[in-house]
PDB file of N, CA and C in Angstrom:
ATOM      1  N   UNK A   1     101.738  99.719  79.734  1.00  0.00           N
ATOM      2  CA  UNK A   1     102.833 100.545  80.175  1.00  0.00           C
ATOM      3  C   UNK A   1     102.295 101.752  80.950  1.00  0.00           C
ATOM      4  N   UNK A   2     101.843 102.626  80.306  1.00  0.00           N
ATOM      5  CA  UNK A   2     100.602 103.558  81.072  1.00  0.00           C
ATOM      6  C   UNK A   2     100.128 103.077  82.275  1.00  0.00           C
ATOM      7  N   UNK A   3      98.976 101.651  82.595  1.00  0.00           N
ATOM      8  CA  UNK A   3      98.540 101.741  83.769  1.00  0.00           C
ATOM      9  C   UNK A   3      99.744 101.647  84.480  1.00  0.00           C
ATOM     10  N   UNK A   4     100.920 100.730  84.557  1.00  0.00           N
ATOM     11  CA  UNK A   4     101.709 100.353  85.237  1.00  0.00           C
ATOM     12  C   UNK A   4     102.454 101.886  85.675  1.00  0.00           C
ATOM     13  N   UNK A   5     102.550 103.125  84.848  1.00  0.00           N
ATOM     14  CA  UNK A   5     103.211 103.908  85.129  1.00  0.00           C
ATOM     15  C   UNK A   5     102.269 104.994  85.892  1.00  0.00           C
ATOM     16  N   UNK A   6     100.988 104.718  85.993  1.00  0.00           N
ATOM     17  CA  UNK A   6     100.452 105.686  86.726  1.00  0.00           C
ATOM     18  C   UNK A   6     100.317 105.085  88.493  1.00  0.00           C
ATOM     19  N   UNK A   7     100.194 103.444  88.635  1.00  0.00           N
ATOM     20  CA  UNK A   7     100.493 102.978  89.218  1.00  0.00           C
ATOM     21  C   UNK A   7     101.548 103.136  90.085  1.00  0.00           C
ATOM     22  N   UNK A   8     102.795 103.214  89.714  1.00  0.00           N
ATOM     23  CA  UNK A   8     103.703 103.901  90.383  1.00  0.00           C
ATOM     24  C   UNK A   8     104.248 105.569  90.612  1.00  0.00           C
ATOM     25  N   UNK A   9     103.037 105.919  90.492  1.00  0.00           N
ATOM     26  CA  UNK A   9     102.707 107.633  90.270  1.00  0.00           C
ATOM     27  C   UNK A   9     103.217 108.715  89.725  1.00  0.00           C
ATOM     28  N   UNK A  10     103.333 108.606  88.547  1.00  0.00           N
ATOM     29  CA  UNK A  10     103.887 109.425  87.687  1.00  0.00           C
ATOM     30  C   UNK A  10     102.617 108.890  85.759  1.00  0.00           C
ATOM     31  N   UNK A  11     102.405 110.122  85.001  1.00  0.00           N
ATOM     32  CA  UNK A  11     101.640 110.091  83.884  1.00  0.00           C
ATOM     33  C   UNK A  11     103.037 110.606  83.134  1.00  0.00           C
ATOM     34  N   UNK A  12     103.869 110.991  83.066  1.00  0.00           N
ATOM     35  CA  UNK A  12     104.978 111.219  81.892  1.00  0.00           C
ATOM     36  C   UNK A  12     105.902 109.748  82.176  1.00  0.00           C
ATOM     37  N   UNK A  13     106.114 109.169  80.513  1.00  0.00           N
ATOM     38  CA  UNK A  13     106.988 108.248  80.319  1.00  0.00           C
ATOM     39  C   UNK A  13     107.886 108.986  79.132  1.00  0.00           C
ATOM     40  N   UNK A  14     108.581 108.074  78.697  1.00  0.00           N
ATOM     41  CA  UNK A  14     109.209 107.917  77.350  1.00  0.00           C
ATOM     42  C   UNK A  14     109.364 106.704  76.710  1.00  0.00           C
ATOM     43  N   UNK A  15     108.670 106.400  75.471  1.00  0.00           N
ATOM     44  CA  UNK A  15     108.398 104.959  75.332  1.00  0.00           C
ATOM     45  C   UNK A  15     108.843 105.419  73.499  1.00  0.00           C
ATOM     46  N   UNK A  16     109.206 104.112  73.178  1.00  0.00           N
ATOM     47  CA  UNK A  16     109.159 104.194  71.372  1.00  0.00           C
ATOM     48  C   UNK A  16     107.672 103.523  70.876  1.00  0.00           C
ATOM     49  N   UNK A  17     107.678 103.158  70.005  1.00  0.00           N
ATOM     50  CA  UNK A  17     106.784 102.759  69.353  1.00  0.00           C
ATOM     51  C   UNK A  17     106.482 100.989  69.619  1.00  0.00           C
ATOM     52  N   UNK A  18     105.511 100.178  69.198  1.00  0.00           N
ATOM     53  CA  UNK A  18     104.920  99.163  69.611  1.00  0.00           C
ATOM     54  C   UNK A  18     106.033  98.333  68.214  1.00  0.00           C
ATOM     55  N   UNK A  19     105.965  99.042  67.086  1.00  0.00           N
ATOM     56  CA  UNK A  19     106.922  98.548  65.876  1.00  0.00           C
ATOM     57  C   UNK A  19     108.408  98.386  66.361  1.00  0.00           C
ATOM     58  N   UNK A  20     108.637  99.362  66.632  1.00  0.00           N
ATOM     59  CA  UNK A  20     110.425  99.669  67.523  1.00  0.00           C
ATOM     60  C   UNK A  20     110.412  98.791  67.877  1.00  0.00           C
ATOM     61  N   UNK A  21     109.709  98.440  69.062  1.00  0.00           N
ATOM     62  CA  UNK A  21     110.493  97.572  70.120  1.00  0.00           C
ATOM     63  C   UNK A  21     110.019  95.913  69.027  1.00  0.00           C
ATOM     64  N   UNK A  22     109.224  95.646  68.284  1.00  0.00           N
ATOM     65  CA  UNK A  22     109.516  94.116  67.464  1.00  0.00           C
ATOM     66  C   UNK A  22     110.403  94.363  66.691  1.00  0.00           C
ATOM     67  N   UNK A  23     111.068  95.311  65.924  1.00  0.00           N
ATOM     68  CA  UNK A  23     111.820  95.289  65.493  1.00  0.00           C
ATOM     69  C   UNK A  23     113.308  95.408  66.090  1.00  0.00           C
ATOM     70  N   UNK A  24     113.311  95.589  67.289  1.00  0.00           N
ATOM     71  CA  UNK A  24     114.494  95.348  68.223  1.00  0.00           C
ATOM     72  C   UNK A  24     114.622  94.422  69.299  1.00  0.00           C
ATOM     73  N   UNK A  25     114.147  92.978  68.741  1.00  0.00           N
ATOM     74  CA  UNK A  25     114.069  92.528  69.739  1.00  0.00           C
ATOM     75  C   UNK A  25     115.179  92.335  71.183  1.00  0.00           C
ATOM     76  N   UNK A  26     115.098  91.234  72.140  1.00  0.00           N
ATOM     77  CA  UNK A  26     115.921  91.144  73.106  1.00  0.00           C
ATOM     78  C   UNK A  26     117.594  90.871  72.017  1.00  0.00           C
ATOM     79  N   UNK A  27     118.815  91.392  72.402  1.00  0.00           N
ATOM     80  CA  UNK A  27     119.985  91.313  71.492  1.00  0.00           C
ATOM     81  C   UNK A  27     121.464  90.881  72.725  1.00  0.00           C
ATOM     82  N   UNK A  28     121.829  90.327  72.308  1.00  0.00           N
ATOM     83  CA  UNK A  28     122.862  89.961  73.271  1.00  0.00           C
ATOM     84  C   UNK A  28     123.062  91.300  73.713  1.00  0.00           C
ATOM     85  N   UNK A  29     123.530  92.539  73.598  1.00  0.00           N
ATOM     86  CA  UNK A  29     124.352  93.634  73.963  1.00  0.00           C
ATOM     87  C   UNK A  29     122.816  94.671  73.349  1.00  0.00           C
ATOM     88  N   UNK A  30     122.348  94.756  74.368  1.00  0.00           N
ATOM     89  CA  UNK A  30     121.220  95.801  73.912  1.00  0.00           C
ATOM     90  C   UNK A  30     121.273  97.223  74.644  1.00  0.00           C
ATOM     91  N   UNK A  31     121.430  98.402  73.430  1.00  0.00           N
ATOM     92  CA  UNK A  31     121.525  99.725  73.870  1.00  0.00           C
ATOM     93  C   UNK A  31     120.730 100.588  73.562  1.00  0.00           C
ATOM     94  N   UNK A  32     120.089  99.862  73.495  1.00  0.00           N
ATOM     95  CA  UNK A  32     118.391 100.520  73.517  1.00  0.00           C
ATOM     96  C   UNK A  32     117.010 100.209  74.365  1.00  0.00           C
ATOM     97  N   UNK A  33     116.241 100.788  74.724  1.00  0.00           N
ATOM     98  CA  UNK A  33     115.193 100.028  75.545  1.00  0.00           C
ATOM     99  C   UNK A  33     114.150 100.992  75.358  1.00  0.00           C
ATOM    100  N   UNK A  34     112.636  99.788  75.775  1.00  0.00           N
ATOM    101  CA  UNK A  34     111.468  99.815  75.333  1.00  0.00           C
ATOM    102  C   UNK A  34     111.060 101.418  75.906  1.00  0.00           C
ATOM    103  N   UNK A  35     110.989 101.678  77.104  1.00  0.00           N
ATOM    104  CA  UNK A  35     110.585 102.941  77.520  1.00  0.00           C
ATOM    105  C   UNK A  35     111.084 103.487  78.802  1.00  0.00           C
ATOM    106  N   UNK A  36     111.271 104.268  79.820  1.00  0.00           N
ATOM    107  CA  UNK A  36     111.757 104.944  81.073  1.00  0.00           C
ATOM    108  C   UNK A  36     110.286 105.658  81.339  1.00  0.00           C
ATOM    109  N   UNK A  37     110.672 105.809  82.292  1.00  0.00           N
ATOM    110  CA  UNK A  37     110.516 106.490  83.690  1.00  0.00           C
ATOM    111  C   UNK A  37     111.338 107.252  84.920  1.00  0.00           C
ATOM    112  N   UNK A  38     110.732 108.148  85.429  1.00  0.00           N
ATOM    113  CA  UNK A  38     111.091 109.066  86.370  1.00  0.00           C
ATOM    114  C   UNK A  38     110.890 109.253  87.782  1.00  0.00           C
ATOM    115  N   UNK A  39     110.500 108.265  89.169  1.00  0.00           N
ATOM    116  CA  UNK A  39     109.229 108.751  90.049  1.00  0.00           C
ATOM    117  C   UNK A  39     110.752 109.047  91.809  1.00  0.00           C
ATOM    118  N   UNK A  40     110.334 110.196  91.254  1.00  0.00           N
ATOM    119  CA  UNK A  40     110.472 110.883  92.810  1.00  0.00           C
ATOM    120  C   UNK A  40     112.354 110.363  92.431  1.00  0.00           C
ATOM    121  N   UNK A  41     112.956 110.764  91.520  1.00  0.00           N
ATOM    122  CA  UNK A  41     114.356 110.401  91.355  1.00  0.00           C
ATOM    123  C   UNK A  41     115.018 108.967  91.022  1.00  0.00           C
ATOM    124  N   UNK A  42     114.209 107.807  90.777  1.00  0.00           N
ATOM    125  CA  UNK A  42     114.542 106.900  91.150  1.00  0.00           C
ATOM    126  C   UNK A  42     113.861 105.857  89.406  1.00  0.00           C
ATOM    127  N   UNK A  43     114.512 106.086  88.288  1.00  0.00           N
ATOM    128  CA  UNK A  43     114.616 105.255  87.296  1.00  0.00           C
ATOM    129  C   UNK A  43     114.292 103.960  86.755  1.00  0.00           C
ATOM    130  N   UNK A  44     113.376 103.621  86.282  1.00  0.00           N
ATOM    131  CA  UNK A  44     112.524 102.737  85.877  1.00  0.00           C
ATOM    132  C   UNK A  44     113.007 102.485  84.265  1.00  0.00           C
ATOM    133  N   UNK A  45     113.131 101.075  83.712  1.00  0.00           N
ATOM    134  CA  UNK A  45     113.372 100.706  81.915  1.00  0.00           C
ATOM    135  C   UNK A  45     111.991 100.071  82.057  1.00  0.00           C
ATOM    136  N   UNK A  46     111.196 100.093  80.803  1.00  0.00           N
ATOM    137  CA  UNK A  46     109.860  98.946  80.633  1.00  0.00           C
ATOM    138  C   UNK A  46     110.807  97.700  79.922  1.00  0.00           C
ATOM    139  N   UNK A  47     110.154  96.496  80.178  1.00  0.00           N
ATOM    140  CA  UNK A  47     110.436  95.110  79.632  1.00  0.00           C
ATOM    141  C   UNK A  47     108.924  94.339  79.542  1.00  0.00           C
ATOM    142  N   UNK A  48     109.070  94.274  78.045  1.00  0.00           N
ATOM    143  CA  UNK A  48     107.782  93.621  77.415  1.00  0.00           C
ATOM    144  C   UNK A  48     107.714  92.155  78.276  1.00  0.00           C
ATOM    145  N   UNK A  49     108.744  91.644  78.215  1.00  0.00           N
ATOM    146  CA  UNK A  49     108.402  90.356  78.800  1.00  0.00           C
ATOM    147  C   UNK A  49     107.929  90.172  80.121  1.00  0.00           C
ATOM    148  N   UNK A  50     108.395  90.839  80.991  1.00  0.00           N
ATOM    149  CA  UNK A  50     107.662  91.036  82.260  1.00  0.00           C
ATOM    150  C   UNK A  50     106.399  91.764  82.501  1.00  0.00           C
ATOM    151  N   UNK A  51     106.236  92.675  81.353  1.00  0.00           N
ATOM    152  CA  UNK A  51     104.979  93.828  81.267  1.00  0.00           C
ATOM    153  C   UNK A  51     104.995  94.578  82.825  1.00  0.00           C
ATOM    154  N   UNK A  52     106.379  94.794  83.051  1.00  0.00           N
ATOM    155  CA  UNK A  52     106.230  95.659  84.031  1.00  0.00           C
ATOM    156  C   UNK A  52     107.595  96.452  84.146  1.00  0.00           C
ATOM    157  N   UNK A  53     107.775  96.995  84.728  1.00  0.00           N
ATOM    158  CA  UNK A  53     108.775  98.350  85.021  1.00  0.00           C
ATOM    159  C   UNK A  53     110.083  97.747  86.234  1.00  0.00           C
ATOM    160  N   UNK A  54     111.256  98.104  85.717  1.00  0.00           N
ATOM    161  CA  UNK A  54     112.938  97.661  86.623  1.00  0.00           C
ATOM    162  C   UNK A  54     113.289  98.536  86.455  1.00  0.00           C
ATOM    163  N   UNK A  55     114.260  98.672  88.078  1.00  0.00           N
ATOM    164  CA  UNK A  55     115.123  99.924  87.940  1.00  0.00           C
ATOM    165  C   UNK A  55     115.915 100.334  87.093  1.00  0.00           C
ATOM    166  N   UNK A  56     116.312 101.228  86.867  1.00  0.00           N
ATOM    167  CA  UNK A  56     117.442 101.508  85.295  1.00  0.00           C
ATOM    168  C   UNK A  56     118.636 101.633  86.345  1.00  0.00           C
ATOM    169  N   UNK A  57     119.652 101.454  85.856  1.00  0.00           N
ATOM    170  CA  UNK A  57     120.954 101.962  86.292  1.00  0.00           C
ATOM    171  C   UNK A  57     121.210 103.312  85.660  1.00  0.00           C
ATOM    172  N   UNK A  58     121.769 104.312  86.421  1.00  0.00           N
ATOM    173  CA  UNK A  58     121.653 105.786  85.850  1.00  0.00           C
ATOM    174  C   UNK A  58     122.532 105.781  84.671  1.00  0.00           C
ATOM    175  N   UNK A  59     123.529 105.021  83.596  1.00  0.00           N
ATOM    176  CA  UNK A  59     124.404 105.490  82.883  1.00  0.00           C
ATOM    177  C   UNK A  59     123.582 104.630  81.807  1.00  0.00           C
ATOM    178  N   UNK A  60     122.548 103.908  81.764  1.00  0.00           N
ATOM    179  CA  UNK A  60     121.325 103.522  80.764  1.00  0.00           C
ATOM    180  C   UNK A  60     120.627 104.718  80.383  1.00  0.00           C
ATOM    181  N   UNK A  61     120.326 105.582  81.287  1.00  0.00           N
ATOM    182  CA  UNK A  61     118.904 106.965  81.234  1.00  0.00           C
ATOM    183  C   UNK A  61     119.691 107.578  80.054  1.00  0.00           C
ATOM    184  N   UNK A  62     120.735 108.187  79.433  1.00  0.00           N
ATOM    185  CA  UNK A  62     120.805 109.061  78.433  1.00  0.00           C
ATOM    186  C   UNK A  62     120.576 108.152  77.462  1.00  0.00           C
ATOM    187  N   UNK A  63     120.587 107.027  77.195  1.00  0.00           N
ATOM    188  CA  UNK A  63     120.800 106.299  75.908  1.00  0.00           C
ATOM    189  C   UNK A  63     119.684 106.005  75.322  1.00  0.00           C
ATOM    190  N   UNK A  64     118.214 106.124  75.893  1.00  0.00           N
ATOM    191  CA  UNK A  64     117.131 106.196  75.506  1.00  0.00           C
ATOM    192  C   UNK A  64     116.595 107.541  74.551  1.00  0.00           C
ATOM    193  N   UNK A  65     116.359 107.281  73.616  1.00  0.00           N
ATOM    194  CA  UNK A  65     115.659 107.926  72.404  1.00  0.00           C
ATOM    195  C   UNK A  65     114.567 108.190  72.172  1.00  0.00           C
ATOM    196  N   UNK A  66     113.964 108.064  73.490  1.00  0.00           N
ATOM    197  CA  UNK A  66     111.902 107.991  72.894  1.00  0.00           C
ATOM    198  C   UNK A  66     111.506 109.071  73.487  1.00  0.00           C
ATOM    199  N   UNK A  67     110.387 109.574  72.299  1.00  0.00           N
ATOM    200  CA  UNK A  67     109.877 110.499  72.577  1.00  0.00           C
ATOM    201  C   UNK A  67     108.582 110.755  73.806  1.00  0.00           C
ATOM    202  N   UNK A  68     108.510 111.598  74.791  1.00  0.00           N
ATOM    203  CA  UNK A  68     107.578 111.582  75.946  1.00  0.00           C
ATOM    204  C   UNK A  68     106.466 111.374  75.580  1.00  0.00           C
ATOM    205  N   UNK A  69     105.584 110.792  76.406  1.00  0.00           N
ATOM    206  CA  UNK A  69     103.669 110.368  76.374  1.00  0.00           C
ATOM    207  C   UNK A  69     103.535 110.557  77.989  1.00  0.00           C
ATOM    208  N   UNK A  70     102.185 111.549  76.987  1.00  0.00           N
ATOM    209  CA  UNK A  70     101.153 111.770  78.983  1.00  0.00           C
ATOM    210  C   UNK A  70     100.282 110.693  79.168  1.00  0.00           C
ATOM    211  N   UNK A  71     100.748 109.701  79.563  1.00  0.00           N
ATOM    212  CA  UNK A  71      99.463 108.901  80.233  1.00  0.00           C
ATOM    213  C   UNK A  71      97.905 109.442  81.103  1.00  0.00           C
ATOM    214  N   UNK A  72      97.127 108.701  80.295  1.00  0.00           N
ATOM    215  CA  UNK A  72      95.755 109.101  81.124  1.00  0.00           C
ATOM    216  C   UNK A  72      95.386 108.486  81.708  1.00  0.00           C
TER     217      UNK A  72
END
C-alpha cells in the first residue's frame, strides 16, 4: 500500500489494520474500506484484491475510519 502510495506521490494515507480488513471481508453493501488517499485533490480507496489504488467517489471519503500512516 505504501510503495503504491508513494508511487503516486503522496507518503500520508489512511489505512486500518491488516486484521480489519480480514475481518471485513468483500460484503454485498460495503461501507467501509481498506484505506484512502489524497494526491493533488483527486481520491484514491485501496483494494486488496487488485493490490492497487481506484478512484473513490467523493461521498465514500467521509465514511472511512482509519487512522493516518507516513509512509517511508
Amino acid at each position: 500500500m505504501c510503495r503504491t502510495a508513494l508511487a503516486l506521490g503522496t507518503n500520508t494515507i489512511s489505512r486500518n489494520t491488516v486484521w480489519w480488513s480480514v475481518t471485513h471481508l468483500p460484503l454485498p453493501v460495503q461501507d467501509e474500506i481498506h484505506g484512502r488517499l489524497d494526491v493533488g485533490g483527486r481520491r484514491y480507496g485501496w483494494s486488496y484484491r487488485d493490490m492497487d489504488w481506484y478512484v473513490l467517489e467523493d461521498y465514500v471519503w467521509d465514511t472511512v475510519h482509519a487512522p493516518p500512516t507516513i509512509c517511508h
